[in-house]
Structures are given as structure tokens and as C-alpha cells.
C-alpha atoms as a PDB file:
ATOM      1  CA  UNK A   1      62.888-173.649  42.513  1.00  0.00           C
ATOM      2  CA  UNK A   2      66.187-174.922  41.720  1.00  0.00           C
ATOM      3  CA  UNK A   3      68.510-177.293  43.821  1.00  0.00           C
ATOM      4  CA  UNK A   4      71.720-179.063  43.147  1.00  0.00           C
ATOM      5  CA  UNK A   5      72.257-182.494  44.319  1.00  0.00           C
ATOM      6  CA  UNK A   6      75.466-184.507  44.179  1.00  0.00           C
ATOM      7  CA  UNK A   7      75.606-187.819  42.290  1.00  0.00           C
ATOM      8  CA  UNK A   8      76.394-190.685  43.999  1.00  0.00           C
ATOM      9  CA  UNK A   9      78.835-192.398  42.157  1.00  0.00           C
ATOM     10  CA  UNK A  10      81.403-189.703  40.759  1.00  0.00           C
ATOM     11  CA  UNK A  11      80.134-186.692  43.274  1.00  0.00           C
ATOM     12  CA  UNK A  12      79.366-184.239  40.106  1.00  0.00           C
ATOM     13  CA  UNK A  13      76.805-181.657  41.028  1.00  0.00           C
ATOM     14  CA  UNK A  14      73.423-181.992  39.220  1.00  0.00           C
ATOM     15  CA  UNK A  15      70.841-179.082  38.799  1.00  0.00           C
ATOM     16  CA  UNK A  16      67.087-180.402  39.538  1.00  0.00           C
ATOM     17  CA  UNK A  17      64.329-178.003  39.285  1.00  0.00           C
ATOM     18  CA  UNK A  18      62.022-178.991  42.701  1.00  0.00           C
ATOM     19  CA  UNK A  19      57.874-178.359  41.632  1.00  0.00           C
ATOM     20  CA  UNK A  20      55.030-177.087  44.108  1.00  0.00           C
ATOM     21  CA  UNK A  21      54.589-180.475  46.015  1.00  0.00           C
ATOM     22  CA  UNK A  22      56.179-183.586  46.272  1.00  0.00           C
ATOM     23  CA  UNK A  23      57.543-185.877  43.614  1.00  0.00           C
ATOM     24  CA  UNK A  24      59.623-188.721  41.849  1.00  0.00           C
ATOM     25  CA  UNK A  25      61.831-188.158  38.715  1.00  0.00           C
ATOM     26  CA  UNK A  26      64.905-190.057  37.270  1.00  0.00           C
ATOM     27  CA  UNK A  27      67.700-188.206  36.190  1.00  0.00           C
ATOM     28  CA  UNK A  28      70.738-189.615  34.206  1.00  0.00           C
ATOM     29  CA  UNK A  29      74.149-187.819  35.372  1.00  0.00           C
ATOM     30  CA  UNK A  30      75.863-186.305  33.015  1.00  0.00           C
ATOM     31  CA  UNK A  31      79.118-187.153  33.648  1.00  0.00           C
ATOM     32  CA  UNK A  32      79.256-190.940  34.755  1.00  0.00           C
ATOM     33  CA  UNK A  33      75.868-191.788  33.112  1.00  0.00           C
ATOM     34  CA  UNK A  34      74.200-193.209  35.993  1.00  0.00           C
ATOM     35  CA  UNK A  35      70.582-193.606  35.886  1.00  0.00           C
ATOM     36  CA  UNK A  36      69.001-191.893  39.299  1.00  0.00           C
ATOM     37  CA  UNK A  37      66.022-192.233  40.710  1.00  0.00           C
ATOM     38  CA  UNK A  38      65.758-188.519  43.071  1.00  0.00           C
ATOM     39  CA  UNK A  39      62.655-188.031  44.928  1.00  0.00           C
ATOM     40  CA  UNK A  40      61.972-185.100  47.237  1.00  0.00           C
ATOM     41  CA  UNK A  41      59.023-183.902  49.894  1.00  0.00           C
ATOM     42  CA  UNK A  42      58.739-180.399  50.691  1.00  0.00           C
ATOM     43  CA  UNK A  43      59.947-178.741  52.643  1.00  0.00           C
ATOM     44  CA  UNK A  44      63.296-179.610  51.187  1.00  0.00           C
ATOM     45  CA  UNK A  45      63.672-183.245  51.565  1.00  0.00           C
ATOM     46  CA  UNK A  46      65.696-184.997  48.604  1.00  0.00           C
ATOM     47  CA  UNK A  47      66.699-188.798  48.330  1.00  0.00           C
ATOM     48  CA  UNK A  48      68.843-189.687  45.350  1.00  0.00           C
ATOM     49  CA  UNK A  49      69.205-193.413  44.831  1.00  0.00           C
ATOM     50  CA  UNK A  50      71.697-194.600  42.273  1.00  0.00           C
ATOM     51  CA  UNK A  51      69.128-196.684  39.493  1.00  0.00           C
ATOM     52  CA  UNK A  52      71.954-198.296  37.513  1.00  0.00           C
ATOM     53  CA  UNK A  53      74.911-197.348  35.941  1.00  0.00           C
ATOM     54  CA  UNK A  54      76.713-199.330  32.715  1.00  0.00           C
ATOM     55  CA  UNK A  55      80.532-200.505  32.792  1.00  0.00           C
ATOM     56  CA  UNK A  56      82.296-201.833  30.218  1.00  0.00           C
ATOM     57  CA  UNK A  57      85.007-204.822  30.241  1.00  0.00           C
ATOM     58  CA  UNK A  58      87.372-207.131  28.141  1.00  0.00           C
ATOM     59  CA  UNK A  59      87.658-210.458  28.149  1.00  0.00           C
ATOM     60  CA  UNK A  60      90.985-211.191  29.727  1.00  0.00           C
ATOM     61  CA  UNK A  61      91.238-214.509  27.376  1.00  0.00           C
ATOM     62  CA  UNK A  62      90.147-213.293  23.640  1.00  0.00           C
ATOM     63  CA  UNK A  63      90.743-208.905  24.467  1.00  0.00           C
ATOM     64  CA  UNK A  64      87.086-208.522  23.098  1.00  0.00           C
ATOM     65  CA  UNK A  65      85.533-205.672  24.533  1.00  0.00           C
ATOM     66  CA  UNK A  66      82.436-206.594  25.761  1.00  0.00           C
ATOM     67  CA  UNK A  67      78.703-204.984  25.793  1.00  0.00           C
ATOM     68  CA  UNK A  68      77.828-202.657  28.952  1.00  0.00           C
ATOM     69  CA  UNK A  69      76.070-204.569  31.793  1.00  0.00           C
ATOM     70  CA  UNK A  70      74.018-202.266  34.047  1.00  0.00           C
ATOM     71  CA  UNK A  71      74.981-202.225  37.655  1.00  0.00           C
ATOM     72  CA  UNK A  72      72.651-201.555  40.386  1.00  0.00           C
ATOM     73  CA  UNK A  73      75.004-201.768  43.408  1.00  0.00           C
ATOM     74  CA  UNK A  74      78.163-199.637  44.262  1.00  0.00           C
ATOM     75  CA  UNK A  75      80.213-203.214  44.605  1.00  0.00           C
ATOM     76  CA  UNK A  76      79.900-206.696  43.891  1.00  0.00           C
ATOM     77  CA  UNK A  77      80.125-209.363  41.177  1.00  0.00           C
ATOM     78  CA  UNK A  78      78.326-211.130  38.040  1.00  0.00           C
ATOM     79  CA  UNK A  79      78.826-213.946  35.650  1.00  0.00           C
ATOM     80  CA  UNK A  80      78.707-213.818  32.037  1.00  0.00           C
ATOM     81  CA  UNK A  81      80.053-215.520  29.036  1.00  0.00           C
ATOM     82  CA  UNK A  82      82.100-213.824  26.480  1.00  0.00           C
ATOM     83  CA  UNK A  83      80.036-213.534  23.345  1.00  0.00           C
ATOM     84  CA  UNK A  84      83.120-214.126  21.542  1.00  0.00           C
ATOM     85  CA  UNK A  85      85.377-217.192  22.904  1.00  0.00           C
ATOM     86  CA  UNK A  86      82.000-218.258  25.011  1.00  0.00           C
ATOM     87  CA  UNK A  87      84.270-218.158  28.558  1.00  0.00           C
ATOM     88  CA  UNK A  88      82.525-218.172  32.055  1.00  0.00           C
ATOM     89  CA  UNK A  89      83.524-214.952  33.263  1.00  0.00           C
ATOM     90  CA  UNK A  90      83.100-213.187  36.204  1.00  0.00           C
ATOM     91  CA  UNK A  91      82.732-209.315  36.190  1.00  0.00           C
ATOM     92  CA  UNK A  92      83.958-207.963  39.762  1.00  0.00           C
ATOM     93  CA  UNK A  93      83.611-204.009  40.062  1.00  0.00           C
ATOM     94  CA  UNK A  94      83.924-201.193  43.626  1.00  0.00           C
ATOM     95  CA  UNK A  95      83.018-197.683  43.418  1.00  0.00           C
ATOM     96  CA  UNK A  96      80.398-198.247  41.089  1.00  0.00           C
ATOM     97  CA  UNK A  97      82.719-199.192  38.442  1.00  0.00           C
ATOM     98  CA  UNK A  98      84.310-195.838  38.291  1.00  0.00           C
ATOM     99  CA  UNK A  99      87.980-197.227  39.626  1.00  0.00           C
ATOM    100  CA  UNK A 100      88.998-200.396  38.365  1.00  0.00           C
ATOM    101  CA  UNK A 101      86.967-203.731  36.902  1.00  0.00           C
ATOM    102  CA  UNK A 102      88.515-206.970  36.983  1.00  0.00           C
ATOM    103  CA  UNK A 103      87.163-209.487  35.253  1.00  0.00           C
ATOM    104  CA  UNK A 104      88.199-213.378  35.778  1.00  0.00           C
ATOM    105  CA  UNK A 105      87.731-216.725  33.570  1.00  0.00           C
ATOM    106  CA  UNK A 106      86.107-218.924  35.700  1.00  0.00           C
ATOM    107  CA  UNK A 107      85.803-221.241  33.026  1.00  0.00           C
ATOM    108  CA  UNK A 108      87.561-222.090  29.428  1.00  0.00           C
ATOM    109  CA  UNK A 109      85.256-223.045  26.521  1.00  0.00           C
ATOM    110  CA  UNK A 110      87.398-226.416  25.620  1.00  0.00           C
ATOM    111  CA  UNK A 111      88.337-226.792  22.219  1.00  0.00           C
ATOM    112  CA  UNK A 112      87.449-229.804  20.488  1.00  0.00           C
ATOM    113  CA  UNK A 113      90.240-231.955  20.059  1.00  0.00           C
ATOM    114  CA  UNK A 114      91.236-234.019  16.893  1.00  0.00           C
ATOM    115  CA  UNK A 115      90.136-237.455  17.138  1.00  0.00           C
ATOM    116  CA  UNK A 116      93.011-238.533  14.645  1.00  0.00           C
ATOM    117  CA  UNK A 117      95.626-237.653  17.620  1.00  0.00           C
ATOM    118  CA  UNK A 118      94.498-240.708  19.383  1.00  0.00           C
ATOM    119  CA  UNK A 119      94.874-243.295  16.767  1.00  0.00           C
ATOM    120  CA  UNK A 120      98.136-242.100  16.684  1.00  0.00           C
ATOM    121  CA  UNK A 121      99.218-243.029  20.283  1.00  0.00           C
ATOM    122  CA  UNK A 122      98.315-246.835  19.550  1.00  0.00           C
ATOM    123  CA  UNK A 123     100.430-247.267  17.147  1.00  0.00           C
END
């Protein structure tokens, strides 16, 4: 038997083919990409729990466009460092990601200075 359900995160309707008896399965939406985890009892009883979905984001301090991190909540935050300029960053995303994702620089890699500059000052 066939059954649509409607994806948590961007609302698109999903077809899911329901078995004999109860059961598990995880399902990736095909039009956000989010991983679900859809269980249903029968009669016609169907959970779908968003798994994770992946966002992407830039580095507001280099511009480089950093890998996906997988999500597992519709809001909230996470720290990472910018495999490029190696800043403290803070990813901050609502709606699952699907609006907008700000990302702050919580902290600066500091550049080594030249020692040279110093000797100058005494002078």
C-alpha cells in the first residue's frame, strides 16, 4: 500500500510504500536531502523524525566555502574552525537550515608577528 508523508523540513510530499506489519525505514527527501527516519504501526500510524540534514556555509573572514556539517535539530548552534584561515567559528542555523545560516568568528587565528618590529621601537 502506498502513502505519502510530508517532510519535515521543506514540507515536500514523499511516496512510502507501507508492508503487511509494522516497520522502520529511513528515507532521504528528495528535495532538501534530509535523512528520515519514518516508522509506522498498522493500522495507519506513521512517525517521521527528521535524522539529519547537511548545510553548507562560508567563512565570513577568508569566503571559503566550507564542508557540509549534518544537523540533527531544526535550530541551534555549533563551533568549528575554518579549515582554511583556522578561525573559531560558530555555525548558527533555524528552519533546519533551509532559510538563512549565519555564521560568526568567535575567534581570529593571530598571525605571527615579526620579531624585527620590536628592535625597531628601542632604537
Amino acid at each position: 500500500m502506498r502513502k505519502k508523508i510530508k517532510c519535515p523540513v521543506c514540507k515536500n510530499t514523499i511516496p512510502i510504500e507501507i508492508g503487511q506489519s509494522d516497520a522502520s525505514l529511513y528515507i532521504n527527501c528528495e528535495n532538501c536531502s534530509a535523512s528520515l527516519d519514518v516508522s509506522y504501526t498498522l493500522p495507519i500510524d506513521i512517525d517521521v523524525i527528521v535524522d539529519a540534514i547537511n548545510i553548507s556555509y562560508i567563512c565570513p573572514k577568508c569566503r571559503y566555502s566550507l564542508d557540509e556539517i549534518g544537523i540533527s535539530d531544526e535550530s541551534g548552534s555549533e563551533e568549528v574552525n575554518c579549515s582554511d584561515c583556522n578561525s573559531l567559528l560558530e555555525v548558527r542555523w533555524d528552519h533546519w537550515g533551509q532559510d538563512d545560516v549565519d555564521v560568526i568568528i568567535l575567534e581570529e587565528e593571530e598571525e605571527e608577528e615579526d620579531d624585527d618590529d620590536d628592535d625597531d621601537d628601542e632604537n
